[in-house]
C-alpha atoms as a PDB file:
ATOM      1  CA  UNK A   1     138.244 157.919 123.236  1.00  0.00           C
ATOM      2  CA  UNK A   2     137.094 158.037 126.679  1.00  0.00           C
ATOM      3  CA  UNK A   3     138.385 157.433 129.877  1.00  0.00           C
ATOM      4  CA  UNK A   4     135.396 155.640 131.319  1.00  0.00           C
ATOM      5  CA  UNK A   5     135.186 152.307 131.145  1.00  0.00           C
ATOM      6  CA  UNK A   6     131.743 149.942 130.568  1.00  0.00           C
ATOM      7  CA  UNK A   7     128.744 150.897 130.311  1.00  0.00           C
ATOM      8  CA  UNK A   8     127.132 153.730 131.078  1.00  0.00           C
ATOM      9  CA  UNK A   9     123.560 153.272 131.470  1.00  0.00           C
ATOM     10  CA  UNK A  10     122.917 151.091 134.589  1.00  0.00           C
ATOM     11  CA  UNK A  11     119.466 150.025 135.439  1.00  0.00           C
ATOM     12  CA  UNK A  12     118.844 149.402 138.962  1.00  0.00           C
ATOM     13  CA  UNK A  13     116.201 147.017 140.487  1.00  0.00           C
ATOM     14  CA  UNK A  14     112.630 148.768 140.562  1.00  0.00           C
ATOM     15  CA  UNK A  15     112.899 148.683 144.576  1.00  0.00           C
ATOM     16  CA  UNK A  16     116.628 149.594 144.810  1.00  0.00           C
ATOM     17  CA  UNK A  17     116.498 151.912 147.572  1.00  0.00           C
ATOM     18  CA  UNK A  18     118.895 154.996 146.051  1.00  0.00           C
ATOM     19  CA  UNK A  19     115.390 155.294 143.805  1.00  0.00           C
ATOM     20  CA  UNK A  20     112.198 156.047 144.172  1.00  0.00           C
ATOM     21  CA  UNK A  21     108.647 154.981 143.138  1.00  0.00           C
ATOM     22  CA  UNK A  22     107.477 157.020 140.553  1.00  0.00           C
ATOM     23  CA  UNK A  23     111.454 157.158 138.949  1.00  0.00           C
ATOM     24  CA  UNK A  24     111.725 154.572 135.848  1.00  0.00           C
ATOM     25  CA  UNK A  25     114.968 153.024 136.360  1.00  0.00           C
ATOM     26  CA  UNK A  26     115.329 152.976 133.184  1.00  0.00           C
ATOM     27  CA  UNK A  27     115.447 156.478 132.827  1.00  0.00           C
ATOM     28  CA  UNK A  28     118.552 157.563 135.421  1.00  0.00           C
ATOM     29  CA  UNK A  29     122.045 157.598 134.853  1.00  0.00           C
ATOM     30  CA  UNK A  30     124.653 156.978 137.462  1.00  0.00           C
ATOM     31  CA  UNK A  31     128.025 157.520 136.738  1.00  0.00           C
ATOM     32  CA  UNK A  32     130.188 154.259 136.800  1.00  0.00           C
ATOM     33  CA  UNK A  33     132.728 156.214 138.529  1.00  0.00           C
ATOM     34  CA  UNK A  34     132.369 159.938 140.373  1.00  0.00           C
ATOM     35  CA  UNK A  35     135.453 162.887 141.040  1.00  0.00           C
ATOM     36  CA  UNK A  36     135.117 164.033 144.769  1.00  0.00           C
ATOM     37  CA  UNK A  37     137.666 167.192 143.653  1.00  0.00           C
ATOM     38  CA  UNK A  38     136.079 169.137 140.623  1.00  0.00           C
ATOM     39  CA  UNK A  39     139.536 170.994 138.793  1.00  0.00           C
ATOM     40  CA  UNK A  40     140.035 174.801 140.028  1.00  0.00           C
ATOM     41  CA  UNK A  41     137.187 176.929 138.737  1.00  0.00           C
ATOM     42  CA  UNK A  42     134.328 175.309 137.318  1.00  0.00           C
ATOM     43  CA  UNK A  43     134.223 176.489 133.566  1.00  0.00           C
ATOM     44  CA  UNK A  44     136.336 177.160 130.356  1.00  0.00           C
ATOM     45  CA  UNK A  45     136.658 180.261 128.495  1.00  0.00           C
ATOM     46  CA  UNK A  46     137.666 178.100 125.043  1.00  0.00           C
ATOM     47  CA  UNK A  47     134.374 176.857 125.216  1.00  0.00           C
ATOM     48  CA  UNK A  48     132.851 180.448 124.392  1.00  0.00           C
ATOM     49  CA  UNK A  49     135.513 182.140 123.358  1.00  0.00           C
ATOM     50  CA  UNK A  50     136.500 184.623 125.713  1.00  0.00           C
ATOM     51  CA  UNK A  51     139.487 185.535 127.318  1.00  0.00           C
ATOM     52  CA  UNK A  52     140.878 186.393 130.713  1.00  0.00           C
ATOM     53  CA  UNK A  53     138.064 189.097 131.901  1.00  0.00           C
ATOM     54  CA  UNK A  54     136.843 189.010 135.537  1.00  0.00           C
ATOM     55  CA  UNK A  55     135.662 185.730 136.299  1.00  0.00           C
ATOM     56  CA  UNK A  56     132.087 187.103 136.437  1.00  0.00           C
ATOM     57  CA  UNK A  57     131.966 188.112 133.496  1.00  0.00           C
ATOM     58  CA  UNK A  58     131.963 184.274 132.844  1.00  0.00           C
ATOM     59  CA  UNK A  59     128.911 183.201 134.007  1.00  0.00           C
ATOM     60  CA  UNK A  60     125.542 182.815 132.257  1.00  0.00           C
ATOM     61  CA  UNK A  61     123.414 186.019 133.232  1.00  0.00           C
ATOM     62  CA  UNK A  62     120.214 184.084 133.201  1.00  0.00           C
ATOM     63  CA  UNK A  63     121.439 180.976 135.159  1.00  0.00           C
ATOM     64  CA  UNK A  64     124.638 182.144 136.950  1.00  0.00           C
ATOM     65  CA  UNK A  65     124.732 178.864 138.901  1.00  0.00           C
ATOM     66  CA  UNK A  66     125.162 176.849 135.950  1.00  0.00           C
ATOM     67  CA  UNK A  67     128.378 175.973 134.195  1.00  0.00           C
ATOM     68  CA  UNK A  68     128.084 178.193 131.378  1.00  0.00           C
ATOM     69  CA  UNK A  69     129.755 175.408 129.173  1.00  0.00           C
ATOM     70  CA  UNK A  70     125.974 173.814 129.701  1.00  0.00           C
ATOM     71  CA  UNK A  71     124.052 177.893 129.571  1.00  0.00           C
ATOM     72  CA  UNK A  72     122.440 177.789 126.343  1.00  0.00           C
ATOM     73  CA  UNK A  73     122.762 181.745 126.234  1.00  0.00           C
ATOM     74  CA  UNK A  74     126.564 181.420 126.919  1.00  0.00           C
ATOM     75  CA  UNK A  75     127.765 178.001 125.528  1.00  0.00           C
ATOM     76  CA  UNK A  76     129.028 177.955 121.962  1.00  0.00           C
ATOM     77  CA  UNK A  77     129.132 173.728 121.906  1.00  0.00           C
ATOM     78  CA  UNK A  78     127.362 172.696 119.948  1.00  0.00           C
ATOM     79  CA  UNK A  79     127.645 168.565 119.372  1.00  0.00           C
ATOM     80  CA  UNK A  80     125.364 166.054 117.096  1.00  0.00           C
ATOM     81  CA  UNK A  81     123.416 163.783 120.712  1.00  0.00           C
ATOM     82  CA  UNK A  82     123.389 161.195 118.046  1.00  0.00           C
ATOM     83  CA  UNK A  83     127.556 160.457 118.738  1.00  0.00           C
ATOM     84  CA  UNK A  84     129.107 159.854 121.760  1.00  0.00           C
ATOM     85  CA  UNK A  85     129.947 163.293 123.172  1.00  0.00           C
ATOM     86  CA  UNK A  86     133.952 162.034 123.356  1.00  0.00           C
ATOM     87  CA  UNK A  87     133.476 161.275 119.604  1.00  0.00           C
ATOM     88  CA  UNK A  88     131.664 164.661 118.516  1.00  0.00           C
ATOM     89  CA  UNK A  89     132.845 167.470 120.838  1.00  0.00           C
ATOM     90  CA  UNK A  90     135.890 168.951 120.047  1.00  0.00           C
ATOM     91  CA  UNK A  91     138.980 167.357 121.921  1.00  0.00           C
ATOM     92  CA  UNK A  92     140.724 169.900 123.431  1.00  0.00           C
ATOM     93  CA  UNK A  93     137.004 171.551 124.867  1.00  0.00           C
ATOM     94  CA  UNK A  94     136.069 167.710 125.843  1.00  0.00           C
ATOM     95  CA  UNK A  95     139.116 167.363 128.188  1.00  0.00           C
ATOM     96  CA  UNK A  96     139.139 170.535 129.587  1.00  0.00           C
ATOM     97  CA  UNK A  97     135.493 170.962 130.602  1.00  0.00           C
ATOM     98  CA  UNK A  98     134.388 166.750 131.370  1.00  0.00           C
ATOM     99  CA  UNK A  99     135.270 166.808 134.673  1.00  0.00           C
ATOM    100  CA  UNK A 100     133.892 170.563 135.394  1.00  0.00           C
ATOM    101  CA  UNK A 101     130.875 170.490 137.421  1.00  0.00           C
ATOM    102  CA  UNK A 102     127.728 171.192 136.161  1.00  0.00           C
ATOM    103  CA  UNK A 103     126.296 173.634 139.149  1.00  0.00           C
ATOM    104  CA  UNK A 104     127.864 176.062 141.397  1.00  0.00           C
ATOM    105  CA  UNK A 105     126.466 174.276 144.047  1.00  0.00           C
ATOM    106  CA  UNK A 106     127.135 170.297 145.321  1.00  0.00           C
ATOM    107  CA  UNK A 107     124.825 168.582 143.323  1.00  0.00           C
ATOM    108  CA  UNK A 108     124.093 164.774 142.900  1.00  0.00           C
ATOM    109  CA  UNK A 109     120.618 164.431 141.112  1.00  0.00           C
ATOM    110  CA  UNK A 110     119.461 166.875 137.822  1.00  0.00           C
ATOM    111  CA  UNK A 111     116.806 165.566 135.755  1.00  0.00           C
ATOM    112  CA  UNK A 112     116.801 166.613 131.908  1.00  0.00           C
ATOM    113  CA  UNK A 113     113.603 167.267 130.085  1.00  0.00           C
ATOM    114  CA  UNK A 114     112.710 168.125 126.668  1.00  0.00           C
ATOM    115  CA  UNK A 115     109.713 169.566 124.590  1.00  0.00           C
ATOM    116  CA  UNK A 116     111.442 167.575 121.684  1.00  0.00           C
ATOM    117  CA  UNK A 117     110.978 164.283 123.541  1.00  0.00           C
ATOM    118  CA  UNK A 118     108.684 162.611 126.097  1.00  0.00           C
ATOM    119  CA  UNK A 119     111.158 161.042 128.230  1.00  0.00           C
ATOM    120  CA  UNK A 120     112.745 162.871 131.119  1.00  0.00           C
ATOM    121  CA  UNK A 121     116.551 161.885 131.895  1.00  0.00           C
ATOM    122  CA  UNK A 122     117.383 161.429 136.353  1.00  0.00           C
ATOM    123  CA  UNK A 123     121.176 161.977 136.852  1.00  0.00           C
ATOM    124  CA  UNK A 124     122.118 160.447 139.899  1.00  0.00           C
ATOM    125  CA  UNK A 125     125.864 160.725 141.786  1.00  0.00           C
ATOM    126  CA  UNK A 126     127.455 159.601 145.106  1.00  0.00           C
ATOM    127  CA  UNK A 127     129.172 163.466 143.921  1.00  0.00           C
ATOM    128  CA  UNK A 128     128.845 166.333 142.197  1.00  0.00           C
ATOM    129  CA  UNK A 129     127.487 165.518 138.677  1.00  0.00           C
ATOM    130  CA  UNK A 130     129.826 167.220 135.704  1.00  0.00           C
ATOM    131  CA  UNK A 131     129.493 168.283 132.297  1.00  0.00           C
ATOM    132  CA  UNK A 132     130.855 164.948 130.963  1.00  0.00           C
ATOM    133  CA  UNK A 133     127.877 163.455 133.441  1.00  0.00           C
ATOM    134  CA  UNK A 134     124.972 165.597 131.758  1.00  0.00           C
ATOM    135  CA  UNK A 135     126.422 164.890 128.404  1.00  0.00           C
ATOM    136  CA  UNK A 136     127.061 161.373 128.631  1.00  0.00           C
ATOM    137  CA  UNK A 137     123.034 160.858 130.348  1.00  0.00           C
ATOM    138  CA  UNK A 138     121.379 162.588 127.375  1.00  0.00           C
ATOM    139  CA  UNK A 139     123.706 160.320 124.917  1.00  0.00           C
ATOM    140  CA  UNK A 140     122.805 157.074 126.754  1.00  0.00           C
ATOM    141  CA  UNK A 141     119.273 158.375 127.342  1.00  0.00           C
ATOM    142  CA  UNK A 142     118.242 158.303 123.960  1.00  0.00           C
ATOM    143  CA  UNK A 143     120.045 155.428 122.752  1.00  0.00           C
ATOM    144  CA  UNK A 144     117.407 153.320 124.359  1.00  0.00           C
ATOM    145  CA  UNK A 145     115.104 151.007 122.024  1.00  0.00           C
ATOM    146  CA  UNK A 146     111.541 152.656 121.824  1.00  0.00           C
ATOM    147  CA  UNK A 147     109.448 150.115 123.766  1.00  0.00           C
ATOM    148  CA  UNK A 148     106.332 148.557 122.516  1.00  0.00           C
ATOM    149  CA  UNK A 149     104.168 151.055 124.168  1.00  0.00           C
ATOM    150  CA  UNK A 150     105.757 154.171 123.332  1.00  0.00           C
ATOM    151  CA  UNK A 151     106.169 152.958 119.274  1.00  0.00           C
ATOM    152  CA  UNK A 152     101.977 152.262 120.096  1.00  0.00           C
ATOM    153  CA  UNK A 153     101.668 156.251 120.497  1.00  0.00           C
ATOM    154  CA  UNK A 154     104.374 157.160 117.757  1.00  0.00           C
ATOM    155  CA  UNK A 155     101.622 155.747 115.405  1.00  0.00           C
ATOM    156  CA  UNK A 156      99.279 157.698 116.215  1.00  0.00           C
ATOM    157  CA  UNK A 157     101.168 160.766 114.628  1.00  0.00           C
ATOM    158  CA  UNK A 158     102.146 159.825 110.687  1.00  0.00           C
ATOM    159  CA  UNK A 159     104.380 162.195 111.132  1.00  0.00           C
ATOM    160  CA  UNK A 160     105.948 161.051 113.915  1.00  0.00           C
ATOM    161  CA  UNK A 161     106.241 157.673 112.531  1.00  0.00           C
ATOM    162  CA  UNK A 162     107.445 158.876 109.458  1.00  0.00           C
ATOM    163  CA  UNK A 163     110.022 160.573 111.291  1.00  0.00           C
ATOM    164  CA  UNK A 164     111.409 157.909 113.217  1.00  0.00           C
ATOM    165  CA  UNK A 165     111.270 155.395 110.428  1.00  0.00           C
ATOM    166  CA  UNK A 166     113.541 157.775 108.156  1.00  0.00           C
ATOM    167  CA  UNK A 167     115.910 158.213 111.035  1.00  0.00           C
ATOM    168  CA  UNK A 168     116.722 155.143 111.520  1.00  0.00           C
ATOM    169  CA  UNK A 169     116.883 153.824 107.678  1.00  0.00           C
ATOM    170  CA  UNK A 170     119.797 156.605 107.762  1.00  0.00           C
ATOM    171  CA  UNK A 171     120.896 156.030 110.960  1.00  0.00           C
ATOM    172  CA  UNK A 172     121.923 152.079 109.602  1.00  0.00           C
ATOM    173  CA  UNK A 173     122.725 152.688 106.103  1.00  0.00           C
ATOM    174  CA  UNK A 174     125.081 155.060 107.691  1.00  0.00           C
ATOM    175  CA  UNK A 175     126.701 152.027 109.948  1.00  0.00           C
ATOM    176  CA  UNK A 176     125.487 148.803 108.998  1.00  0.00           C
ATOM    177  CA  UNK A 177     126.372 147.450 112.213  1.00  0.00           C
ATOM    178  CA  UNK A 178     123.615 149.186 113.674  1.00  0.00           C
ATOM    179  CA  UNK A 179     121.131 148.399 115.468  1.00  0.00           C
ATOM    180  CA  UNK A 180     118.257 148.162 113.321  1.00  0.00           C
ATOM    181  CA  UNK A 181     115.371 148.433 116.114  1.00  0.00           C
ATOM    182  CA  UNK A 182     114.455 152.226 116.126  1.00  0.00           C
ATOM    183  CA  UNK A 183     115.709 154.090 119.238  1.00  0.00           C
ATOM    184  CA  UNK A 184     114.398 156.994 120.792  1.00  0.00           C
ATOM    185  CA  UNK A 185     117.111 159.106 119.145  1.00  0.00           C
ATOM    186  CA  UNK A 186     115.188 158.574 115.827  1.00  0.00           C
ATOM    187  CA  UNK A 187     112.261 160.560 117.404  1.00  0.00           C
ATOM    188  CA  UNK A 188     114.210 163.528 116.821  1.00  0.00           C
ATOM    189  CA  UNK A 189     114.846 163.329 112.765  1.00  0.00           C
ATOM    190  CA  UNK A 190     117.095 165.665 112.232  1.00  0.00           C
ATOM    191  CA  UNK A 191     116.882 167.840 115.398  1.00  0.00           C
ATOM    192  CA  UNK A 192     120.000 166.221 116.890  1.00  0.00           C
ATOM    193  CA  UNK A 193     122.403 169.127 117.868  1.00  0.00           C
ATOM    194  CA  UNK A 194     122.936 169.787 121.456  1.00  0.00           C
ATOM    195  CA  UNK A 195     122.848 173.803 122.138  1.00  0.00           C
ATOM    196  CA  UNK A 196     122.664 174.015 125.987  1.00  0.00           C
ATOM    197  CA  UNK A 197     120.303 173.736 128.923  1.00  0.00           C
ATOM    198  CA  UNK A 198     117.465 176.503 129.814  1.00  0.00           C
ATOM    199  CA  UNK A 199     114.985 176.701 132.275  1.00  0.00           C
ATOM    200  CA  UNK A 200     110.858 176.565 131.703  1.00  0.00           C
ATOM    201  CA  UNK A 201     109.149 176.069 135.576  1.00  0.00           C
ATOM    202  CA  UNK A 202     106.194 175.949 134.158  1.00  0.00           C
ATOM    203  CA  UNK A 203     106.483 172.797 131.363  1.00  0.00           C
ATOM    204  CA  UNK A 204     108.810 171.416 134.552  1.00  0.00           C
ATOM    205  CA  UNK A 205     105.579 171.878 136.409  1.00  0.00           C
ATOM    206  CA  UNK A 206     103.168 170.511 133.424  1.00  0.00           C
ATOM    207  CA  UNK A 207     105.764 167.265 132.643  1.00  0.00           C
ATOM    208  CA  UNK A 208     106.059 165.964 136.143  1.00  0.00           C
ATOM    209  CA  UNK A 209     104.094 162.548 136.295  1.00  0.00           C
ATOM    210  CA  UNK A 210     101.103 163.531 139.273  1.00  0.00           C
ATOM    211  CA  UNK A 211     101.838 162.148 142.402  1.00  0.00           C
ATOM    212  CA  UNK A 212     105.547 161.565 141.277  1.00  0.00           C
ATOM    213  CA  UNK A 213     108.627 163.202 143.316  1.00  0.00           C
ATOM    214  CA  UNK A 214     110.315 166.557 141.501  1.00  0.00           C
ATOM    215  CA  UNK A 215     113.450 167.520 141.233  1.00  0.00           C
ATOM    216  CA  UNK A 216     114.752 171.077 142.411  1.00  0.00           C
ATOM    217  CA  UNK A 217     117.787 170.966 139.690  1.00  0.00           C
ATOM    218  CA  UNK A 218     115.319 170.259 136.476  1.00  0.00           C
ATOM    219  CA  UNK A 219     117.054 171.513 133.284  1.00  0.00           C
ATOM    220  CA  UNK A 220     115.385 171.880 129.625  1.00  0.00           C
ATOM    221  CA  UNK A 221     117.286 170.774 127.218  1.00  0.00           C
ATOM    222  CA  UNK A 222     117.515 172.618 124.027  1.00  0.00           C
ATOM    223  CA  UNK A 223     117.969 170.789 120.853  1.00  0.00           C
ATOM    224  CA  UNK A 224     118.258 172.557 116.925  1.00  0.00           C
ATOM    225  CA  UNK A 225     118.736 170.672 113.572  1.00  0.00           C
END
């Protein structure tokens, strides 16, 4: 159970000034509540099992400035984006990594993308955004309806469609309280588990919308079935 109350996914007016044009609204995350004080040090060595070396020895060699709870070469999480992260991830690493941060440095906008998916993810906080923040937006993210105009493009693929359509038949016999529209999560079939963030400047480069604003603190998410 989480600590967070409400909802998670708020969707701002298309003019609200804390977002610009060219940034769906749709597509950002804001924490419904931020930590100014991050806990002393800003990773975990349960997370990937290690134990008491230098603190250097901690950090992700190919992105030292990243929590290496998030490092796909150092994390060993690995948690089905299909659940809600306090649901899936292991209780004892949940708690003790949520409120970590997710960068060295202050940070209070990353944007997520993914060659698995289309949609990029804007994480947006008044302060620095945490694991629980980058775990939470890819959750939310994807448990979006697909609209009208993205299911027009899913069609094109059968395979695609076929994929989608199979994920969510399971996805509701498996809770028949679901919801029974298909979401984007059921783009991903069976390619669901979470095993850290990387970095790819040039798809970053390729998947930014001309004409649209960047973001310095872009992360590729990696994804495995």
């Amino acid at each position: 159970m989480t600590s967070w109350p409400g909802h998670r996914w708020q969707g701002p007016p298309s003019h609200h000034p804390q977002f610009p044009h060219g940034v769906d609204p749709r597509h950002v995350y804001v924490p419904p509540q931020a930590y100014p004080h991050s806990p002393p040090g800003w990773w975990n060595t349960d997370t990937y099992n290690l134990r008491s070396p230098p603190a250097s020895q901690y950090r992700s060699p190919k992105h030292p400035n990243l929590n290496p709870t998030l490092a796909e070469d150092t994390t060993h999480l690995r948690f089905d984006i299909r659940q809600k992260p306090s649901n899936t991830i292991l209780t004892s690493t949940y708690y003790s990594n949520r409120h970590a941060v997710a960068l060295a440095k202050p940070t209070t906008h990353m944007r997520l993308v993914s060659k698995a998916f289309p949609w990029q993810i804007d994480i947006k906080s008044p302060a620095n955004i945490t694991c629980e923040d980058v775990w939470e937006s890819l959750y939310m993210a994807l448990q979006e309806p697909i609209a009208d105009s993205e299911w027009g493009f899913i069609i094109k693929d059968k395979k695609h469609k076929e994929t989608v359509e199979n994920a969510a038949k399971k996805r509701v016999e498996s809770d028949p309280n679901a919801d029974k529209r298909p979401k984007r999560i059921d783009y991903l079939g069976d390619n669901t588990l979470f095993r850290g963030l990387d970095k790819d400047d040039d798809f970053v480069k390729l998947r930014l919308l001309p004409h649209s604003p960047g973001c310095a603190e872009t992360w590729m998410i990696k994804l495995m079935s």
